[in-house]
Every structure is written in C-alpha cells, then in structure tokens.
PDB file of N, CA and C in Angstrom:
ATOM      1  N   UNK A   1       3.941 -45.274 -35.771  1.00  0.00           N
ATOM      2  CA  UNK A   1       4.914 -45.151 -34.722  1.00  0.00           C
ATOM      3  C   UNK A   1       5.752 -43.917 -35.019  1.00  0.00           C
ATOM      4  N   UNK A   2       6.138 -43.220 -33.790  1.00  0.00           N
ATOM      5  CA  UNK A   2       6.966 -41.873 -34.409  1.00  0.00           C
ATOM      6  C   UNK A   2       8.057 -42.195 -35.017  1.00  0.00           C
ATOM      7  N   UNK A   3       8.765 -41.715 -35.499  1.00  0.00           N
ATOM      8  CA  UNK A   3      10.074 -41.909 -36.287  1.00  0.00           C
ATOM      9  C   UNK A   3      11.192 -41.791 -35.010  1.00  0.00           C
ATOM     10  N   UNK A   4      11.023 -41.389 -33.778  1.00  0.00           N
ATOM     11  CA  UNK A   4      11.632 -41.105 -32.802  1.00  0.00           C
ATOM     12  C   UNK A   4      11.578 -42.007 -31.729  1.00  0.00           C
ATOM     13  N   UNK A   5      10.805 -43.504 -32.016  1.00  0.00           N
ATOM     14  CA  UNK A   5      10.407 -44.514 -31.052  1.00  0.00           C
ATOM     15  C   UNK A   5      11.762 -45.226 -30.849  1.00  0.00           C
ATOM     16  N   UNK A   6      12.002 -45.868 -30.109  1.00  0.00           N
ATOM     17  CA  UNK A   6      13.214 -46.457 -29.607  1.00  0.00           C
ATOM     18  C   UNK A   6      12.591 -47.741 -29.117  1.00  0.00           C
ATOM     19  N   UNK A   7      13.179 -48.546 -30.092  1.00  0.00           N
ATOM     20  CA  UNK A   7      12.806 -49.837 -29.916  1.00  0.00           C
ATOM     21  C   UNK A   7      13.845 -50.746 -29.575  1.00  0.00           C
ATOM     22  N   UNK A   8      15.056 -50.404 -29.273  1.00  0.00           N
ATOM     23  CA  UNK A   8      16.271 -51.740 -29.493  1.00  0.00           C
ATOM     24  C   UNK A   8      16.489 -51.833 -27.539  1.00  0.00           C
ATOM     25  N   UNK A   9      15.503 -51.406 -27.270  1.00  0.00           N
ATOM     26  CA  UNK A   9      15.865 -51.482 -25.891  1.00  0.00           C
ATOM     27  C   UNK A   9      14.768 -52.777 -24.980  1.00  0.00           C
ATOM     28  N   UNK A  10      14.621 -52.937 -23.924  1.00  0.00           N
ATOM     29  CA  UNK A  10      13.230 -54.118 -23.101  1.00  0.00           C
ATOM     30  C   UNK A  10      12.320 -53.599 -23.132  1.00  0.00           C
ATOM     31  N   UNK A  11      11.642 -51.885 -22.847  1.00  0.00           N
ATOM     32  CA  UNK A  11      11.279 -51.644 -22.926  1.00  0.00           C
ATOM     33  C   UNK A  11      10.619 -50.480 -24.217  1.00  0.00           C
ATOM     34  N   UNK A  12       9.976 -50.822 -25.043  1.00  0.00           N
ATOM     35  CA  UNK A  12      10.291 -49.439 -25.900  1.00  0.00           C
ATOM     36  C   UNK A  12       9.837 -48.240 -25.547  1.00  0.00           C
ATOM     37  N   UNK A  13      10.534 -47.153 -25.951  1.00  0.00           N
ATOM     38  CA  UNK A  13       9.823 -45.940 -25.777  1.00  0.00           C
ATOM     39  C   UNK A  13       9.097 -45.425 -26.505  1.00  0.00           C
ATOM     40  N   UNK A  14       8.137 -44.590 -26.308  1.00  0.00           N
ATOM     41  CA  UNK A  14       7.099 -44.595 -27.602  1.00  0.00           C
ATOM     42  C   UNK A  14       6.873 -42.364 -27.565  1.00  0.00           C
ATOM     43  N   UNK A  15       6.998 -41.889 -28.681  1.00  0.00           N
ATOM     44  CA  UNK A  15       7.219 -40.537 -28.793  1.00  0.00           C
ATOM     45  C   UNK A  15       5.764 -39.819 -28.925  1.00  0.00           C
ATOM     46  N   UNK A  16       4.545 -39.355 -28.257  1.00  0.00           N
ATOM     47  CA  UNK A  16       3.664 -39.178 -29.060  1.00  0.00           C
ATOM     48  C   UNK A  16       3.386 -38.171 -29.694  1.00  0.00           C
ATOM     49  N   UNK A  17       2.948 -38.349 -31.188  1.00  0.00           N
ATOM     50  CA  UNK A  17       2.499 -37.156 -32.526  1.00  0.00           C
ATOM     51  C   UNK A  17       1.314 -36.732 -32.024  1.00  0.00           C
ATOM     52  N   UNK A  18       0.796 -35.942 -32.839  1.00  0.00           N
ATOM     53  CA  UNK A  18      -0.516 -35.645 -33.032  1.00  0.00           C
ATOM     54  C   UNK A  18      -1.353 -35.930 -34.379  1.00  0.00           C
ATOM     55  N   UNK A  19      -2.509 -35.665 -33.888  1.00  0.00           N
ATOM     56  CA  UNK A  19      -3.544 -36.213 -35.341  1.00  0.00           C
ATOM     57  C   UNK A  19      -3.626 -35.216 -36.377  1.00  0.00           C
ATOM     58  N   UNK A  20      -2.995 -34.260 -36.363  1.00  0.00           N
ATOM     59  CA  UNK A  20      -2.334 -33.091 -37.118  1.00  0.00           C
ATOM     60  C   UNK A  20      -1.365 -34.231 -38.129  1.00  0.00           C
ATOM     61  N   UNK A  21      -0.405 -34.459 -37.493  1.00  0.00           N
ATOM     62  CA  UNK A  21       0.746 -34.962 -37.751  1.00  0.00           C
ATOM     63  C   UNK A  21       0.453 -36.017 -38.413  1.00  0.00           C
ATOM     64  N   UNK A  22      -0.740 -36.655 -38.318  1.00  0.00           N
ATOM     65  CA  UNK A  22      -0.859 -37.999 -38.683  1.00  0.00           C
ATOM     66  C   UNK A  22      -1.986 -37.623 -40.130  1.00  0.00           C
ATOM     67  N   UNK A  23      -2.562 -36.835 -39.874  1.00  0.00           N
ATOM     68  CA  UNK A  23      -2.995 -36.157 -41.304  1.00  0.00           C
ATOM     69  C   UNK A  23      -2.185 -35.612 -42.537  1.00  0.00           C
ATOM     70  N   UNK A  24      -1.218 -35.101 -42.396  1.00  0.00           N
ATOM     71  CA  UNK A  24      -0.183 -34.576 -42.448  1.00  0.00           C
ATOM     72  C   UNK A  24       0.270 -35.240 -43.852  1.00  0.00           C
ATOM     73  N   UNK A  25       0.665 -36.361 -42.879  1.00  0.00           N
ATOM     74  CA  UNK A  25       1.486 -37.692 -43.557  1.00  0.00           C
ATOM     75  C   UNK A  25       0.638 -38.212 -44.462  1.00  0.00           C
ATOM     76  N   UNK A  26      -0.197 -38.776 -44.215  1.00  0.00           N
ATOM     77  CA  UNK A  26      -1.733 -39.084 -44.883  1.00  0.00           C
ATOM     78  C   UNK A  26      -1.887 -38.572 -46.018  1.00  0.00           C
ATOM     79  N   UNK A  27      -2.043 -37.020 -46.351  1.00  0.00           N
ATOM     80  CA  UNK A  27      -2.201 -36.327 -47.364  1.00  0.00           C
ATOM     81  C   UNK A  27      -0.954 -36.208 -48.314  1.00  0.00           C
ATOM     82  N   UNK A  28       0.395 -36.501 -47.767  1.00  0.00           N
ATOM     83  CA  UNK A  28       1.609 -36.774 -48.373  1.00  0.00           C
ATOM     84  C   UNK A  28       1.412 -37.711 -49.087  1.00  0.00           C
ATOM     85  N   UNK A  29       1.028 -38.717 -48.189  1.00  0.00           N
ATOM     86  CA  UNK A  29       1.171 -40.019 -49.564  1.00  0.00           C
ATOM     87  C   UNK A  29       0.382 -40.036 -50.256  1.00  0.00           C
ATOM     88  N   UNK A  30      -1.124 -39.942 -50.086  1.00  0.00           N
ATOM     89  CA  UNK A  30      -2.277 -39.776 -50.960  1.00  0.00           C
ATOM     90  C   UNK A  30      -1.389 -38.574 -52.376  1.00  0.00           C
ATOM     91  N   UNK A  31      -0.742 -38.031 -52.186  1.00  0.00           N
ATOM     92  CA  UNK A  31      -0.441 -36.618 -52.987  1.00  0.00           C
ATOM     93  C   UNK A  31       0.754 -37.395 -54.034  1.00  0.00           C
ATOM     94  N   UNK A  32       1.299 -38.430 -53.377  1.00  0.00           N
ATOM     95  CA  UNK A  32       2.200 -39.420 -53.988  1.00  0.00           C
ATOM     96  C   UNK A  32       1.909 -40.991 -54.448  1.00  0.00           C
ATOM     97  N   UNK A  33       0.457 -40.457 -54.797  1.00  0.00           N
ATOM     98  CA  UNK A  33      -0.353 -41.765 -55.502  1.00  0.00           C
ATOM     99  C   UNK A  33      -0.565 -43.009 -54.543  1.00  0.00           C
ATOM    100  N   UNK A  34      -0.165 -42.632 -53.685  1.00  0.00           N
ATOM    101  CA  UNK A  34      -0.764 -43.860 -52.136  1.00  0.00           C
ATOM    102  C   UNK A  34      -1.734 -44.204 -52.022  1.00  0.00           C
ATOM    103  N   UNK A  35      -2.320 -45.199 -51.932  1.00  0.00           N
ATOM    104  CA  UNK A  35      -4.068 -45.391 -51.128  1.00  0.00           C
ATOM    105  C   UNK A  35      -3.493 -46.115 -49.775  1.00  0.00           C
ATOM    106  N   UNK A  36      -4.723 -45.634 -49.133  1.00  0.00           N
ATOM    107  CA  UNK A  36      -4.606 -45.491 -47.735  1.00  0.00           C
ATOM    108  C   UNK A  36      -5.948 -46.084 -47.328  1.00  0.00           C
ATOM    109  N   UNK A  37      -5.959 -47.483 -46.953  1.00  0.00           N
ATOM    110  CA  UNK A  37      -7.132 -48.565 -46.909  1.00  0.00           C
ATOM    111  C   UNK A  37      -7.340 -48.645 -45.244  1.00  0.00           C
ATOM    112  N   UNK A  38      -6.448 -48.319 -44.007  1.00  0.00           N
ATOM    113  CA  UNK A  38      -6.783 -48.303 -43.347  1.00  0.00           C
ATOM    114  C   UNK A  38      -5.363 -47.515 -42.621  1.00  0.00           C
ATOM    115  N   UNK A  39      -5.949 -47.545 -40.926  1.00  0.00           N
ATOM    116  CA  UNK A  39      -4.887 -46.428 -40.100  1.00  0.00           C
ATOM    117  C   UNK A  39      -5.007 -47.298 -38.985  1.00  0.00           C
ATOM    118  N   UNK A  40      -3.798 -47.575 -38.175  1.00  0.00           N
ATOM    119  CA  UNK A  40      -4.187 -48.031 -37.000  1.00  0.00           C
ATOM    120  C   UNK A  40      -3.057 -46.866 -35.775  1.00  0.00           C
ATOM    121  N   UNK A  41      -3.841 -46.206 -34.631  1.00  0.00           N
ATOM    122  CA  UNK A  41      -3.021 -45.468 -34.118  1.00  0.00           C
ATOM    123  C   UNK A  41      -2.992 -46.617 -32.490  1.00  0.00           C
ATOM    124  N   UNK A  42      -1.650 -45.660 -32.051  1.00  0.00           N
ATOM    125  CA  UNK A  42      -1.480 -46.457 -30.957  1.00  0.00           C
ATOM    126  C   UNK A  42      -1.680 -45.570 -29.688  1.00  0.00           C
ATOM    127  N   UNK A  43      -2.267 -46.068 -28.411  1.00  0.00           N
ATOM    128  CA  UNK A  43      -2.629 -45.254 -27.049  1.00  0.00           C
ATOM    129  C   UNK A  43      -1.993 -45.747 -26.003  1.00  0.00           C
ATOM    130  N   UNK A  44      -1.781 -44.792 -25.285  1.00  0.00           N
ATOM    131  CA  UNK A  44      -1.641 -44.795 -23.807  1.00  0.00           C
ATOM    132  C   UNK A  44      -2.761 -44.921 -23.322  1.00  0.00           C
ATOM    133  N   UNK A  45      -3.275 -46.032 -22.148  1.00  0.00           N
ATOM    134  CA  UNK A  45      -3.996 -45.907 -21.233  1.00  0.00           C
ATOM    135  C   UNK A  45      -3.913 -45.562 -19.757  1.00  0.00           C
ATOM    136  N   UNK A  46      -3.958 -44.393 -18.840  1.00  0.00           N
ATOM    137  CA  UNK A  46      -3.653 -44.163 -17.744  1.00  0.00           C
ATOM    138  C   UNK A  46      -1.777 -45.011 -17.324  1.00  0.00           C
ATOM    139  N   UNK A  47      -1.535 -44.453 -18.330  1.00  0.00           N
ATOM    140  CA  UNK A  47      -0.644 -44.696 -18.323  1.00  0.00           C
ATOM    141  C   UNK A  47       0.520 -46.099 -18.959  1.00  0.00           C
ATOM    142  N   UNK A  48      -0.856 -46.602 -19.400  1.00  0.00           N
ATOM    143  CA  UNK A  48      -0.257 -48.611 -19.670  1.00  0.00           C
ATOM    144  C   UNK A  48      -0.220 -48.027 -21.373  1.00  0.00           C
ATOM    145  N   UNK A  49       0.237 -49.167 -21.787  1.00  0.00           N
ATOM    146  CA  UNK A  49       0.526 -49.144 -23.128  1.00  0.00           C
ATOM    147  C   UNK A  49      -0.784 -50.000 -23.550  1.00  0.00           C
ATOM    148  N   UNK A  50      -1.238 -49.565 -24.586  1.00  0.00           N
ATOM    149  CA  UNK A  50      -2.851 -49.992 -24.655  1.00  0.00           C
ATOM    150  C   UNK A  50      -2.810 -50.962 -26.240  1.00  0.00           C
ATOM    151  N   UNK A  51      -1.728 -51.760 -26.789  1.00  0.00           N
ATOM    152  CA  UNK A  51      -1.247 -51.864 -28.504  1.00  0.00           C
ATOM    153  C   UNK A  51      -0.240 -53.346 -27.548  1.00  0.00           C
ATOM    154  N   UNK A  52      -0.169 -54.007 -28.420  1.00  0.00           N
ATOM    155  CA  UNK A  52       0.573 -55.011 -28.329  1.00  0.00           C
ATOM    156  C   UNK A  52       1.445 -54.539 -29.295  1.00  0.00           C
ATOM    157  N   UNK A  53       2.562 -55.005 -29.315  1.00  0.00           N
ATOM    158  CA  UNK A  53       4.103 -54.973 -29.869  1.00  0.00           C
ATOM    159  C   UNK A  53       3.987 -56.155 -30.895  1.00  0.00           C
ATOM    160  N   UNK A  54       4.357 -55.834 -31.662  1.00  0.00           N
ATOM    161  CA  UNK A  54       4.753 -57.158 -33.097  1.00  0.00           C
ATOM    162  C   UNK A  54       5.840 -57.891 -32.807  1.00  0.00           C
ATOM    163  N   UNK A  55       5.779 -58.905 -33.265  1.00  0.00           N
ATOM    164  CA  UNK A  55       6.753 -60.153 -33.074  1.00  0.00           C
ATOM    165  C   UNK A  55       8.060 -60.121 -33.188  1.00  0.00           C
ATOM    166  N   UNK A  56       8.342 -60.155 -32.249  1.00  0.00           N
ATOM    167  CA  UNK A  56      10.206 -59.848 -32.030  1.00  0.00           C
ATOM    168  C   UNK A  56      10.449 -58.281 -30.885  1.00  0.00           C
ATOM    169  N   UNK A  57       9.289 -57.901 -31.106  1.00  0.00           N
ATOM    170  CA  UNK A  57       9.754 -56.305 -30.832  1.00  0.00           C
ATOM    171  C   UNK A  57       9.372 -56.818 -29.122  1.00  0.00           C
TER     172      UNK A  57
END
C-alpha cells in the first residue's frame, strides 16, 4: 500500500506506485537481511477496486 493511502476515511483512497518502486523497496530490505517469501500487489479494475480491504479497514 503506498505510504500516502488514506485510510481513516469510508472510502479509502489508494495512491498508485510503480513496479520500479516496488523493486526498489524489495532490494532495500533484501540489502537489510530481509527475506521476501512472497508480494501481493493491489489493482484497479476499470476502475473498481479489484483487493478486498482487511478487517476493520
């Protein structure tokens, strides 16, 4: 989720990165002894939100 998502609202807003960006990060933590077992990204579909929201959110 971007660091810029806005969640305290009904609807959230969602900021989108790129897969640049998401590599990026990736290689940060790997570089900071991280393992990285899986990735899950989130989509827009024609416009719908294509990701269910976690519990509470």
């Amino acid at each position: 989720m971007s660091k810029n998502a806005l969640i305290q609202q009904e609807d959230p807003s969602y900021h989108p990165i790129s897969h640049k960006q998401i590599a990026e990060l990736l290689l940060k933590l790997d570089s900071a002894g991280f393992d990285t077992i899986k990735t899950e990204n989130l989509y827009y579909f024609n416009g719908k939100r294509a990701f269910s929201l976690g519990q509470g959110e």
